[in-house]
N, C-alpha and C. Protein backbone atom coordinates (compact mmCIF):
# COMPACT_ATOMS: atom_id res chain seq x y z
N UNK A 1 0.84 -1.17 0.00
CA UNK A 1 0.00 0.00 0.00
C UNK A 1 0.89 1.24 0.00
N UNK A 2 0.42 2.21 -0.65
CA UNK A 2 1.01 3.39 -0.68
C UNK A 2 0.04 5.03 0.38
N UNK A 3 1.36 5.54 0.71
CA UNK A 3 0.54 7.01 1.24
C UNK A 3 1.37 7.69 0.39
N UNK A 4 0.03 8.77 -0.20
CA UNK A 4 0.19 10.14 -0.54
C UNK A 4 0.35 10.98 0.39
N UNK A 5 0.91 12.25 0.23
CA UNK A 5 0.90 13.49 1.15
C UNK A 5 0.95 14.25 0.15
N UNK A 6 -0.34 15.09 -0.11
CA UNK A 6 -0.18 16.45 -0.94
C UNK A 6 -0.41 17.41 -0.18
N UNK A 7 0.27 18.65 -0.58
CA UNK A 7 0.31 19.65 0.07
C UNK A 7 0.30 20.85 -0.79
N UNK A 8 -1.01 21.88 -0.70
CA UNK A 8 -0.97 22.71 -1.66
C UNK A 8 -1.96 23.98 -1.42
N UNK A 9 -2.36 24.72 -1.77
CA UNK A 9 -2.89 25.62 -1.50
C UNK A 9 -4.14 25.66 -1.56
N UNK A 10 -4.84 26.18 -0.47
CA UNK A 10 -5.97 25.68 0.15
C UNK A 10 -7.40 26.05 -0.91
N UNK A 11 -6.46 27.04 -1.73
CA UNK A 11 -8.02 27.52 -2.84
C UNK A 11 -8.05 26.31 -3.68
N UNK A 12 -7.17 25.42 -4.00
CA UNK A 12 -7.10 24.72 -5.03
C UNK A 12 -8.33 23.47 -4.11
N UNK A 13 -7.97 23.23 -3.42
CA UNK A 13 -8.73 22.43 -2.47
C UNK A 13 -10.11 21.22 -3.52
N UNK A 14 -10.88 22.36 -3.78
CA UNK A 14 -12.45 21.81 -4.59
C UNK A 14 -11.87 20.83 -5.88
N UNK A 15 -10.76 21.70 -6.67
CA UNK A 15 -10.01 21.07 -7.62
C UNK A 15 -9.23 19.97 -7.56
N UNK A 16 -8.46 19.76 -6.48
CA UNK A 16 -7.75 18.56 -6.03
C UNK A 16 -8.66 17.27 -5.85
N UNK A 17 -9.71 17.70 -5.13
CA UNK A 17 -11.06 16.79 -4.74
C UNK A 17 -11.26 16.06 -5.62
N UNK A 18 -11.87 16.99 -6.69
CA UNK A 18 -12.30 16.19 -7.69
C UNK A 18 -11.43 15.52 -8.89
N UNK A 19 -10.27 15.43 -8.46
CA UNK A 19 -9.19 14.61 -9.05
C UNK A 19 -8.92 13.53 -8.38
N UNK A 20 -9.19 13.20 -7.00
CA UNK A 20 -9.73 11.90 -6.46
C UNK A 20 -10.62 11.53 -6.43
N UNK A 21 -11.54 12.33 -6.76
CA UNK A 21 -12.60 11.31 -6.59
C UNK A 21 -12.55 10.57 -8.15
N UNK A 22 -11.92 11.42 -9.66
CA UNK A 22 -12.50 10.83 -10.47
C UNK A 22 -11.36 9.85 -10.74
N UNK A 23 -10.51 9.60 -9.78
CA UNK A 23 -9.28 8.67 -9.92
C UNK A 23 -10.29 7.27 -8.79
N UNK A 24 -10.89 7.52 -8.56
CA UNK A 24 -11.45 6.31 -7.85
C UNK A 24 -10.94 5.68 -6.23
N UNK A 25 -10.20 7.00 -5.91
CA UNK A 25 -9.58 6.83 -4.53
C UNK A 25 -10.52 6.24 -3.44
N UNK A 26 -9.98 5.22 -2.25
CA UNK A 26 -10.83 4.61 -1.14
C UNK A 26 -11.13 5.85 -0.38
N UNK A 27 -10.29 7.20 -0.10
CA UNK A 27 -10.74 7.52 0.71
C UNK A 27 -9.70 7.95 1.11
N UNK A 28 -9.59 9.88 1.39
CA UNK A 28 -8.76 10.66 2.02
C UNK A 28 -8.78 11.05 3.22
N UNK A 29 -7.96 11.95 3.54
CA UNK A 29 -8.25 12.68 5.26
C UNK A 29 -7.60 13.98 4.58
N UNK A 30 -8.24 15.33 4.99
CA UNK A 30 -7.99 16.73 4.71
C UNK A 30 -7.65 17.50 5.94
N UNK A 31 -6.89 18.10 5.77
CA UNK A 31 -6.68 19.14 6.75
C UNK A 31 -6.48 20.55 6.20
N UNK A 32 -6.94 21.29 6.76
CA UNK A 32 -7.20 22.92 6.48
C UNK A 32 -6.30 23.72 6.98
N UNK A 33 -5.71 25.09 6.51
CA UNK A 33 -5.31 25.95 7.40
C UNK A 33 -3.62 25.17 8.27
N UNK A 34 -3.14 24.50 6.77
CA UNK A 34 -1.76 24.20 7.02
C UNK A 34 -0.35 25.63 6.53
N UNK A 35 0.02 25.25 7.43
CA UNK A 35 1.13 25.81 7.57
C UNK A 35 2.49 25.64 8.08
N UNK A 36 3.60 26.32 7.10
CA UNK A 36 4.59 25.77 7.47
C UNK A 36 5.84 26.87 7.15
N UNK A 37 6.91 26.12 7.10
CA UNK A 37 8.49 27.13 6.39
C UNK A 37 8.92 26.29 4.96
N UNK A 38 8.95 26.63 3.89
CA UNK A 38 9.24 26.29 3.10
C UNK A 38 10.17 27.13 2.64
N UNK A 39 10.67 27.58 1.19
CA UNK A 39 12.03 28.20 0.42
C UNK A 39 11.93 29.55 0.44
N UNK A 40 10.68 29.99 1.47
CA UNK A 40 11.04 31.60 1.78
C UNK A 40 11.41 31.83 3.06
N UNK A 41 11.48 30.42 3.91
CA UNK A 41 12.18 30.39 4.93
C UNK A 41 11.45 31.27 6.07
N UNK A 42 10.41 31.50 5.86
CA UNK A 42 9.44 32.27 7.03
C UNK A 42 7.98 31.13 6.84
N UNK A 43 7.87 31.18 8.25
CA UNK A 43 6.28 30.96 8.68
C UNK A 43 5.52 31.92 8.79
N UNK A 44 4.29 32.50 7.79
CA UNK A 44 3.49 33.64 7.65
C UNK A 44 2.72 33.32 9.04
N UNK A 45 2.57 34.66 9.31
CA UNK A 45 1.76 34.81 10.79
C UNK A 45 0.07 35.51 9.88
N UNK A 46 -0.03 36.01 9.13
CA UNK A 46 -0.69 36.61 8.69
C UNK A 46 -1.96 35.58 8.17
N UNK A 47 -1.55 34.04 7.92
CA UNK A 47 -2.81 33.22 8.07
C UNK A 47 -3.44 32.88 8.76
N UNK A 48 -3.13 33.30 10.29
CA UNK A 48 -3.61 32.96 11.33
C UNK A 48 -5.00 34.25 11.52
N UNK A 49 -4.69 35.46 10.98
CA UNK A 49 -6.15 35.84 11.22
C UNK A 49 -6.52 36.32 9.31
N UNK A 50 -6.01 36.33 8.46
CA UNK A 50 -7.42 36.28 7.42
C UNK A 50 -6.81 34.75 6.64
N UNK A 51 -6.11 33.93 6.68
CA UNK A 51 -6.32 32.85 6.19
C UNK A 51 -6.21 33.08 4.82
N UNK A 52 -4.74 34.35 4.18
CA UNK A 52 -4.74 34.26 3.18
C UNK A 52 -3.47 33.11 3.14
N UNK A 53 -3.06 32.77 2.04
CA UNK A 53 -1.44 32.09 2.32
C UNK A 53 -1.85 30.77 2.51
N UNK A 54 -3.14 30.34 3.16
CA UNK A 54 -3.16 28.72 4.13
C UNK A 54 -3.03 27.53 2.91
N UNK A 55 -2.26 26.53 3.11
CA UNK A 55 -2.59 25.32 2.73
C UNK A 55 -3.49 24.20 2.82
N UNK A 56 -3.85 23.40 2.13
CA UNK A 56 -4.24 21.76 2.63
C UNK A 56 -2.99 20.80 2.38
N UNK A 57 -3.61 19.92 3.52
CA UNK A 57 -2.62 18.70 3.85
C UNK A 57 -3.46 17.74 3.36
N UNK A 58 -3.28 16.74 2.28
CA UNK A 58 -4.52 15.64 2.32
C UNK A 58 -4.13 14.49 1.95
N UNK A 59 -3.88 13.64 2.93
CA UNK A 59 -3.43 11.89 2.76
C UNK A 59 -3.93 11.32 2.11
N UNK A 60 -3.80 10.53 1.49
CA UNK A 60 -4.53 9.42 0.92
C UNK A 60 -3.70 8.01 0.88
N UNK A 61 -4.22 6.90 1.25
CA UNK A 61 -3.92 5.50 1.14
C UNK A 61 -4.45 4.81 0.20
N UNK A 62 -3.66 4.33 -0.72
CA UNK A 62 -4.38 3.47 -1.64
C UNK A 62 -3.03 2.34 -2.35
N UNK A 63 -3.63 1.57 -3.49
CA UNK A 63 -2.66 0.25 -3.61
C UNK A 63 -1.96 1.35 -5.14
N UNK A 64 -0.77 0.74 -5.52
CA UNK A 64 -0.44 1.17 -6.61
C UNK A 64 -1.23 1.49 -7.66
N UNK A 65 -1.99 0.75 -8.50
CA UNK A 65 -2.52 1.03 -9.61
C UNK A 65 -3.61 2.53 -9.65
N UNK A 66 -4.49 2.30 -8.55
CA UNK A 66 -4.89 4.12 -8.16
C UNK A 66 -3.70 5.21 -8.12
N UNK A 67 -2.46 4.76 -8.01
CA UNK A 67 -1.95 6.01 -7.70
C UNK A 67 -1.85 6.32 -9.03
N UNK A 68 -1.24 5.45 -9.74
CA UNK A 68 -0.90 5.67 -11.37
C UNK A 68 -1.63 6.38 -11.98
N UNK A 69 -2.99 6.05 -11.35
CA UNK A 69 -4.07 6.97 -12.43
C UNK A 69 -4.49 8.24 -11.51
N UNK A 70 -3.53 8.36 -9.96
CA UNK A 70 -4.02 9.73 -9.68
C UNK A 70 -3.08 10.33 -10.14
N UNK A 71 -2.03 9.72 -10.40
CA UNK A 71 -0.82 10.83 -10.95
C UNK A 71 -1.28 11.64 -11.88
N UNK A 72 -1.54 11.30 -12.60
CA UNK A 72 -2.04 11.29 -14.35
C UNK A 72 -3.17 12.90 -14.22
N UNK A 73 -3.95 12.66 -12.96
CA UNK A 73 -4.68 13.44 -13.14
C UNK A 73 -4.28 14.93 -11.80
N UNK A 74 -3.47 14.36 -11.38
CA UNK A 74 -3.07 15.65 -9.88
C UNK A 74 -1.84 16.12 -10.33
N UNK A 75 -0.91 15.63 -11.50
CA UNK A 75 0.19 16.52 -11.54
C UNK A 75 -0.07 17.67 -12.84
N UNK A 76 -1.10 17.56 -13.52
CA UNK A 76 -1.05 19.17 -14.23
C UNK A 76 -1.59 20.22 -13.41
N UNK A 77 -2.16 19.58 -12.24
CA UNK A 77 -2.78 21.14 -11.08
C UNK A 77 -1.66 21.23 -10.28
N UNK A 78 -1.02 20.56 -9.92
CA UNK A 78 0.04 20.71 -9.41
C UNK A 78 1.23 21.63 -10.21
N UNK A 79 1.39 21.12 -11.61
CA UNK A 79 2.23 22.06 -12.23
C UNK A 79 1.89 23.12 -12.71
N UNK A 80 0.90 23.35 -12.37
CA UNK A 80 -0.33 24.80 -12.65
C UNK A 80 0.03 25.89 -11.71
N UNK A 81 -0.80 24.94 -10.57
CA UNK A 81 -0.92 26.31 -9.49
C UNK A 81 0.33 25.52 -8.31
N UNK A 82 1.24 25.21 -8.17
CA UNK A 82 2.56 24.38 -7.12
C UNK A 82 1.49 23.32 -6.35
N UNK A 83 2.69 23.46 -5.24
CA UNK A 83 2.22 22.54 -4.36
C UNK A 83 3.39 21.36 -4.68
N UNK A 84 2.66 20.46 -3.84
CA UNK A 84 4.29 19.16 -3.61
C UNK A 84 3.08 17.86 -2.91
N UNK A 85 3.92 17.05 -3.68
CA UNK A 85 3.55 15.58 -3.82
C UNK A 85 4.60 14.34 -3.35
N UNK A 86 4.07 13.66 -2.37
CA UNK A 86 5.05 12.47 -1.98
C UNK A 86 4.92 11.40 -1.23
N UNK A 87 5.23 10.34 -2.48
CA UNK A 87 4.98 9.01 -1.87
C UNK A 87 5.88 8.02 -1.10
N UNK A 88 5.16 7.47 -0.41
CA UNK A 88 5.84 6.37 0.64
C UNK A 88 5.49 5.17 0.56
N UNK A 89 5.78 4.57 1.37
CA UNK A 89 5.44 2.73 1.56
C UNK A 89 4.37 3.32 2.97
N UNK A 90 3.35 2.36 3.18
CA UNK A 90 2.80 1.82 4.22
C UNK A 90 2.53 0.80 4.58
N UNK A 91 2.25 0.60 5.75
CA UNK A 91 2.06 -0.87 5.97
C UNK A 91 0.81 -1.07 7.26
N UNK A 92 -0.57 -1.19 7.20
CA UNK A 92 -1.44 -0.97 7.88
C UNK A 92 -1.28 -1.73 9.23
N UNK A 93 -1.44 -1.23 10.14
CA UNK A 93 -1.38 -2.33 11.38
C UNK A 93 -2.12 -4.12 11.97
């Protein structure tokens, strides 16, 4: 089994969605209002009260052959509007 971790900007959010769902994914987990330090080397304080700047974090677990076909469909929004993509091994308990 594989985990995704995408990470990208939180407007894109509706758009990302519906690139799993039409990839046939089991089933994500989202998180809102991510933040972090990346290559400008500052953590914006300024998302904390209007929530411009914020990211999503959104996992997904699934077996190889879904990923293949989410690739296919999450890396031209990705090379559109950024964001970062990365896979691992899992191994369910």
């Amino acid at each position: 089994m594989k985990r995704l971790d995408l990470i990208f900007s939180e407007r894109e959010l509706h758009e990302m969605l519906k690139c799993l769902e039409s990839a046939e994914v089991p089933g994500y987990t989202v998180m809102k209002h991510v933040t972090g330090r990346g290559p400008e080397r500052v953590v914006s304080e300024d998302m904390e009260f209007t929530g411009l700047g914020a990211n999503a974090h959104v996992i997904v677990f699934c077996e190889q052959s879904v990923l293949i076909k989410l690739k296919e469909k999450i890396q031209p929004l990705l090379n559109y509007y950024g964001g970062v993509a990365y896979v691992s091994e899992s191994t369910p308990l």
